[in-house]
PDB file of N, CA and C in Angstrom:
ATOM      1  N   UNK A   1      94.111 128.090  87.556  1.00  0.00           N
ATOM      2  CA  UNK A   1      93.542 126.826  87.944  1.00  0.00           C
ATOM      3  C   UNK A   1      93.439 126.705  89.461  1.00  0.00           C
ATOM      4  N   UNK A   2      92.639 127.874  90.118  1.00  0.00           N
ATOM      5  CA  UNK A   2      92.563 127.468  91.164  1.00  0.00           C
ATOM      6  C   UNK A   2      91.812 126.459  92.114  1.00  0.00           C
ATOM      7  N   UNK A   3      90.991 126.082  91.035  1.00  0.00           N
ATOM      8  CA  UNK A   3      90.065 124.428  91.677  1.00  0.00           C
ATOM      9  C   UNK A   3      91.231 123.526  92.111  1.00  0.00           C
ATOM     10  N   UNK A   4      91.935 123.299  90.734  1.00  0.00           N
ATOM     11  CA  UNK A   4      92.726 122.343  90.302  1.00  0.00           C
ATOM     12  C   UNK A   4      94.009 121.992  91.715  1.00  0.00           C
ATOM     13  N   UNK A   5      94.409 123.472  92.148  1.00  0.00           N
ATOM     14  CA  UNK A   5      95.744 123.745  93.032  1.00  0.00           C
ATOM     15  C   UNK A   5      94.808 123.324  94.267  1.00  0.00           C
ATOM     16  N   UNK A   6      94.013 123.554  94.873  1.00  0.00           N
ATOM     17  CA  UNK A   6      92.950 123.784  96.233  1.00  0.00           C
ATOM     18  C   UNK A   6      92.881 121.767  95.859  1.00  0.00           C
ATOM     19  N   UNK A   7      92.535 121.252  95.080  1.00  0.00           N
ATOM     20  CA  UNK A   7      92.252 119.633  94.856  1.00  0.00           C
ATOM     21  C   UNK A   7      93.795 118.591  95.184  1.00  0.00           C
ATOM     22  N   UNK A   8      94.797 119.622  94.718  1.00  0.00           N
ATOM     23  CA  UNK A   8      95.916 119.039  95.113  1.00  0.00           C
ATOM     24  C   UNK A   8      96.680 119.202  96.022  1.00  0.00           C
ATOM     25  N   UNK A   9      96.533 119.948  97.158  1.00  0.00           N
ATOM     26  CA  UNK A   9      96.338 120.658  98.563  1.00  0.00           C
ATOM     27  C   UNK A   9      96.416 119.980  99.452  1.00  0.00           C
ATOM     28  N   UNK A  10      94.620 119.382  98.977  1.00  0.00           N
ATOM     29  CA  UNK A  10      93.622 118.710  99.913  1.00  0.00           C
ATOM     30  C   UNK A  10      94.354 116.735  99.721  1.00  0.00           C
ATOM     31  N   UNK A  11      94.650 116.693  98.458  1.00  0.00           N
ATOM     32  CA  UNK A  11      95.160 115.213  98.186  1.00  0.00           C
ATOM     33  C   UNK A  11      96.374 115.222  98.747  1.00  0.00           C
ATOM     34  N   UNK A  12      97.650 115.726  99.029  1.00  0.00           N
ATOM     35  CA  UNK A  12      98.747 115.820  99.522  1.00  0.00           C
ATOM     36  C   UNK A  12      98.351 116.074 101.075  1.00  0.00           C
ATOM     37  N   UNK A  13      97.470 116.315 101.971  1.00  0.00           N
ATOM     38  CA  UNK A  13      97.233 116.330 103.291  1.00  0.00           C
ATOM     39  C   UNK A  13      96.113 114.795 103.776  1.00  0.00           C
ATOM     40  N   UNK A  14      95.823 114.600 102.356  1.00  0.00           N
ATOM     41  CA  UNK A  14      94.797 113.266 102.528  1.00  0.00           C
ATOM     42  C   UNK A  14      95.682 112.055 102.174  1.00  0.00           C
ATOM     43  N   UNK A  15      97.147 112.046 101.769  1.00  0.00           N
ATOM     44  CA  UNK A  15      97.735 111.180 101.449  1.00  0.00           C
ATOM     45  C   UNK A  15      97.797 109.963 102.775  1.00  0.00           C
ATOM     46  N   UNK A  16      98.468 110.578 103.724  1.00  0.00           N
ATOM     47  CA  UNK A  16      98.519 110.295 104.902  1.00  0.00           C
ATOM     48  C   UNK A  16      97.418 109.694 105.664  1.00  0.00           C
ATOM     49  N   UNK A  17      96.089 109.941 105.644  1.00  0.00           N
ATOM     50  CA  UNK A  17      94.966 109.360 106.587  1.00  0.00           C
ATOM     51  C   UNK A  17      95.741 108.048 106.721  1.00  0.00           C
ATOM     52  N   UNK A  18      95.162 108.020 107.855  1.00  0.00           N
ATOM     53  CA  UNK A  18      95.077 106.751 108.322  1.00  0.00           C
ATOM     54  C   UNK A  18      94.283 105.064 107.784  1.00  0.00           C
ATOM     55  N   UNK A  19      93.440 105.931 107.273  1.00  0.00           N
ATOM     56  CA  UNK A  19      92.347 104.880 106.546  1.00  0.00           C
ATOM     57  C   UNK A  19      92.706 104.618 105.051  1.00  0.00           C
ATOM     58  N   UNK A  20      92.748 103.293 105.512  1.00  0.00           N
ATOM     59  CA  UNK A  20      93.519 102.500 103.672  1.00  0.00           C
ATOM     60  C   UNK A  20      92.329 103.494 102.779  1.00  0.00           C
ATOM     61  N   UNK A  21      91.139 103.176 102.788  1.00  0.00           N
ATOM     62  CA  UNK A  21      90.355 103.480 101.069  1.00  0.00           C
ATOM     63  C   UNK A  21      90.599 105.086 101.235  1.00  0.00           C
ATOM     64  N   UNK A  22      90.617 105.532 101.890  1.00  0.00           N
ATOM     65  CA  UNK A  22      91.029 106.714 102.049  1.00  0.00           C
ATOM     66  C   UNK A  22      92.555 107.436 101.074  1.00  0.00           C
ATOM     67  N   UNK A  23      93.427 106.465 101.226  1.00  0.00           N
ATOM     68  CA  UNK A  23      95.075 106.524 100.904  1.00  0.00           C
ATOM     69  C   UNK A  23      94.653 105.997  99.611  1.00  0.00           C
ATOM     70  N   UNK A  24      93.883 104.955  99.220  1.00  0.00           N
ATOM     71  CA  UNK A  24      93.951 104.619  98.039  1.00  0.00           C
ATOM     72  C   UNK A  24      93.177 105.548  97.073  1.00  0.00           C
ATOM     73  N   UNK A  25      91.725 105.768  97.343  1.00  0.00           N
ATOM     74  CA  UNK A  25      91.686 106.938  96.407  1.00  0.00           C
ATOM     75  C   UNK A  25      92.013 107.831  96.495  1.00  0.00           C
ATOM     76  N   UNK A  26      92.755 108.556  96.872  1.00  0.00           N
ATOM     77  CA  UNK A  26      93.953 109.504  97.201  1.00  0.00           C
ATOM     78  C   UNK A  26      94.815 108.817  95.983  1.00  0.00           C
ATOM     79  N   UNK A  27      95.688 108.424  96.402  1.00  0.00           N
ATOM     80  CA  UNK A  27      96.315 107.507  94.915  1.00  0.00           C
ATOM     81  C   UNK A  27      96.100 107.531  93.257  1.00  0.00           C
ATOM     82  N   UNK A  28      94.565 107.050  93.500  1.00  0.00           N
ATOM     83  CA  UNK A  28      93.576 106.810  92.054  1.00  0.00           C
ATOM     84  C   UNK A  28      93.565 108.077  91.751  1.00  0.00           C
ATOM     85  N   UNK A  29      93.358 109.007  92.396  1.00  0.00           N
ATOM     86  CA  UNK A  29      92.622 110.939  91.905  1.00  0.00           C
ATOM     87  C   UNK A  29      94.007 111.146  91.608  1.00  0.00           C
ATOM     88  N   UNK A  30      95.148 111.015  92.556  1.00  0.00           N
ATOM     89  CA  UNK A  30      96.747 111.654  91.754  1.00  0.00           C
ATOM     90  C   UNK A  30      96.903 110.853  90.682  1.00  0.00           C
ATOM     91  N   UNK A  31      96.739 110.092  90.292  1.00  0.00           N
ATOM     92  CA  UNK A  31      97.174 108.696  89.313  1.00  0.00           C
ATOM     93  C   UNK A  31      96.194 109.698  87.932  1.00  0.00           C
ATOM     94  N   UNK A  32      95.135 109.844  87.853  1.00  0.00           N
ATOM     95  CA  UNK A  32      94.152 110.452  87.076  1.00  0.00           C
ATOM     96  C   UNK A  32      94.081 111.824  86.510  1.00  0.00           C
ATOM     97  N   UNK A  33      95.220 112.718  88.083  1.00  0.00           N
ATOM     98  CA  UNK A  33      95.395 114.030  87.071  1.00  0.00           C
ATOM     99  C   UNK A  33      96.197 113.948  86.192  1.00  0.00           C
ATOM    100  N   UNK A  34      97.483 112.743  86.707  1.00  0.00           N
ATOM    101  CA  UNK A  34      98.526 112.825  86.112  1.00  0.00           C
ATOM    102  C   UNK A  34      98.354 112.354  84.474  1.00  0.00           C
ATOM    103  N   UNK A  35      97.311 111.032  84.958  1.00  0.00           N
ATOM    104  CA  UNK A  35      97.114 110.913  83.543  1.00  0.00           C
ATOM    105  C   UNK A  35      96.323 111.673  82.242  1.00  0.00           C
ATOM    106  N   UNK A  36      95.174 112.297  83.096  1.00  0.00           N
ATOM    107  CA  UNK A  36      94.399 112.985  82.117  1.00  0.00           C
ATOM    108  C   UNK A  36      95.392 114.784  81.552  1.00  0.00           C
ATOM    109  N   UNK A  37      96.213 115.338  83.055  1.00  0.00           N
ATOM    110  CA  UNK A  37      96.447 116.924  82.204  1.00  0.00           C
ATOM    111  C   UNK A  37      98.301 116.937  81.911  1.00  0.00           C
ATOM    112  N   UNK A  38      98.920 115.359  82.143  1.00  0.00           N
ATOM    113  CA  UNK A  38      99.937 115.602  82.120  1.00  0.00           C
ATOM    114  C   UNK A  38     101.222 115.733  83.330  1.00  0.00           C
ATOM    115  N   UNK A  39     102.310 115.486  83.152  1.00  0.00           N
ATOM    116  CA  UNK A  39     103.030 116.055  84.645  1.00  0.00           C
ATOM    117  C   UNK A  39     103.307 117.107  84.174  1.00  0.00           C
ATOM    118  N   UNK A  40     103.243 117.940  84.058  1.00  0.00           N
ATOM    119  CA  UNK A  40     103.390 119.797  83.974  1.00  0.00           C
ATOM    120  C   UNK A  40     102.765 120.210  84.663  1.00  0.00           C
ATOM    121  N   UNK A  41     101.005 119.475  84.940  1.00  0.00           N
ATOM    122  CA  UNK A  41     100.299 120.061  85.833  1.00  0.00           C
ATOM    123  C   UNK A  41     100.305 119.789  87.211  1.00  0.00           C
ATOM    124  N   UNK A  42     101.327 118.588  87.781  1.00  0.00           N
ATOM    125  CA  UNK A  42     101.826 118.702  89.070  1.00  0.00           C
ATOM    126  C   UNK A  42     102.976 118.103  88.779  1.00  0.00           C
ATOM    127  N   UNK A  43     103.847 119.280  88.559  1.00  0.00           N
ATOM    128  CA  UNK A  43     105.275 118.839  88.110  1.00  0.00           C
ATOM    129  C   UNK A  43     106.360 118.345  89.833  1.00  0.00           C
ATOM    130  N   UNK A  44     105.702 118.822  91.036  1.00  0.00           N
ATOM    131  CA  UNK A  44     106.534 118.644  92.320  1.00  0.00           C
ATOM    132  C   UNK A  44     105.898 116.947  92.431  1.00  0.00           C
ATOM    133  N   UNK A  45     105.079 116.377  92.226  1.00  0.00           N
ATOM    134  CA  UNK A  45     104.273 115.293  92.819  1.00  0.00           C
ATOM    135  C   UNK A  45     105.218 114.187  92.378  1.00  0.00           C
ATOM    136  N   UNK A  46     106.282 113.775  91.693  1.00  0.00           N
ATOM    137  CA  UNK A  46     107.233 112.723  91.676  1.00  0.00           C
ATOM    138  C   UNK A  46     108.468 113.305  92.773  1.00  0.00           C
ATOM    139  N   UNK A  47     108.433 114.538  93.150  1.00  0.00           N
ATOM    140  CA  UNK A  47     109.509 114.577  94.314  1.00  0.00           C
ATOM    141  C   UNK A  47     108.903 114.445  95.485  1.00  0.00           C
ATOM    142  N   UNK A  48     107.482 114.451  95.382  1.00  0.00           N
ATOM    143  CA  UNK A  48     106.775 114.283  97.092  1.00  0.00           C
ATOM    144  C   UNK A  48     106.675 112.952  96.789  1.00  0.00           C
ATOM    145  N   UNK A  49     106.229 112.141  96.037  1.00  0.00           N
ATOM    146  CA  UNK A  49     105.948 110.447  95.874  1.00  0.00           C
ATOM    147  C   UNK A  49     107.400 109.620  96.221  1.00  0.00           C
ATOM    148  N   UNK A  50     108.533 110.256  95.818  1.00  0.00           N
ATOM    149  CA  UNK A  50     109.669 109.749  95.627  1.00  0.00           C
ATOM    150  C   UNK A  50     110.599 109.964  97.394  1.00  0.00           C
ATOM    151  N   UNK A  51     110.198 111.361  97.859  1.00  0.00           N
ATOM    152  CA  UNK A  51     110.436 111.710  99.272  1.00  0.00           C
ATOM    153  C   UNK A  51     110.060 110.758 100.387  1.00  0.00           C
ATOM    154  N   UNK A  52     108.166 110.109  99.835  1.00  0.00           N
ATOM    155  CA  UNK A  52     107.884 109.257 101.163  1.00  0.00           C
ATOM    156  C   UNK A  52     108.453 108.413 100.886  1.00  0.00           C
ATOM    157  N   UNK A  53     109.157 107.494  99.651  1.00  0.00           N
ATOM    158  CA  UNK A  53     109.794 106.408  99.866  1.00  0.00           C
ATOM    159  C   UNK A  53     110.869 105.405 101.672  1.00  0.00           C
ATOM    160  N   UNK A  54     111.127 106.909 101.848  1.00  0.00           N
ATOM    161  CA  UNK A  54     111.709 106.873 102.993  1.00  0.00           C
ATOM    162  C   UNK A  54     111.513 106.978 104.251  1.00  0.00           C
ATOM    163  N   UNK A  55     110.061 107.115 104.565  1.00  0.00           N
ATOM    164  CA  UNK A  55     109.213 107.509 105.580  1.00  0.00           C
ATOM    165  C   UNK A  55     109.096 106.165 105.882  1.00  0.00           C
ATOM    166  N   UNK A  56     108.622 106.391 107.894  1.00  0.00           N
ATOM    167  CA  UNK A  56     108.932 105.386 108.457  1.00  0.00           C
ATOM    168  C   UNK A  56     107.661 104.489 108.105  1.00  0.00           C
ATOM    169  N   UNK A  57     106.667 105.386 108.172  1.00  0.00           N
ATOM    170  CA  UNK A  57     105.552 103.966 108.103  1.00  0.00           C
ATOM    171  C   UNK A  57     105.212 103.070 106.462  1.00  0.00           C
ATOM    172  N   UNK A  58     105.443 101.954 106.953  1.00  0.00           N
ATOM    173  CA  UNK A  58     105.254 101.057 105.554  1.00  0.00           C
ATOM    174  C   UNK A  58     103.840 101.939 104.613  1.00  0.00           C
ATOM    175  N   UNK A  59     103.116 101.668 104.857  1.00  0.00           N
ATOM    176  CA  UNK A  59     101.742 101.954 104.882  1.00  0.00           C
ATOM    177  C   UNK A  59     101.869 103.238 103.175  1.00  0.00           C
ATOM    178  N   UNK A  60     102.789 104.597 103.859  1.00  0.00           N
ATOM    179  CA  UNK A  60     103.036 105.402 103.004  1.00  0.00           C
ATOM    180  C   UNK A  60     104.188 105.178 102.292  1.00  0.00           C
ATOM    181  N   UNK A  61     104.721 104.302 102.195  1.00  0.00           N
ATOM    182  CA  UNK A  61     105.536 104.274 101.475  1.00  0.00           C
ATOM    183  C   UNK A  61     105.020 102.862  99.948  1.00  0.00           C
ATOM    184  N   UNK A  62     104.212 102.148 100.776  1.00  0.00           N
ATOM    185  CA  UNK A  62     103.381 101.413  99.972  1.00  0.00           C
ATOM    186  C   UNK A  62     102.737 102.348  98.851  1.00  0.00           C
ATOM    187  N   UNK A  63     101.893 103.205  99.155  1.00  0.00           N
ATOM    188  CA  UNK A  63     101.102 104.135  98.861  1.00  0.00           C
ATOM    189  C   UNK A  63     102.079 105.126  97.779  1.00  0.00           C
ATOM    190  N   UNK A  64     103.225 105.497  97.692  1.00  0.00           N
ATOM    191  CA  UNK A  64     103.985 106.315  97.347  1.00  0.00           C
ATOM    192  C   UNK A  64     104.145 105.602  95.909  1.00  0.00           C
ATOM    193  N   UNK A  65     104.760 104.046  96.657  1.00  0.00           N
ATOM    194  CA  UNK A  65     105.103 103.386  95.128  1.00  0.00           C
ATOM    195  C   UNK A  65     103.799 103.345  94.059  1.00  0.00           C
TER     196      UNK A  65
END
């Protein structure tokens, strides 16, 4: 699944932008793999979601929850 790995790459470096609609569909597309192939198919993405909890800027940590 190398589309699939290269899509979740690019969403884990796009989490961060700066630009809200940006962060949010970022959000919606992780929210959508998870729902459509399962967490098996990004089984690390509740320890990176759960990691920014603690990050300084509100913004990502909004985004995390």
């Amino acid at each position: 699944m190398p589309v699939i790995d290269y899509i979740k790459e690019r969403l884990l470096l796009a989490f961060y932008d700066p630009e809200y609609t940006v962060r949010k569909t970022v959000s919606s597309t992780m929210s959508s793999l998870i729902v459509k192939g399962g967490f098996y198919i990004w089984p690390n993405l509740i320890e990176f979601l759960t990691n920014n909890l603690v990050h300084a800027d509100a913004t990502v940590v909004e985004n995390s929850i």
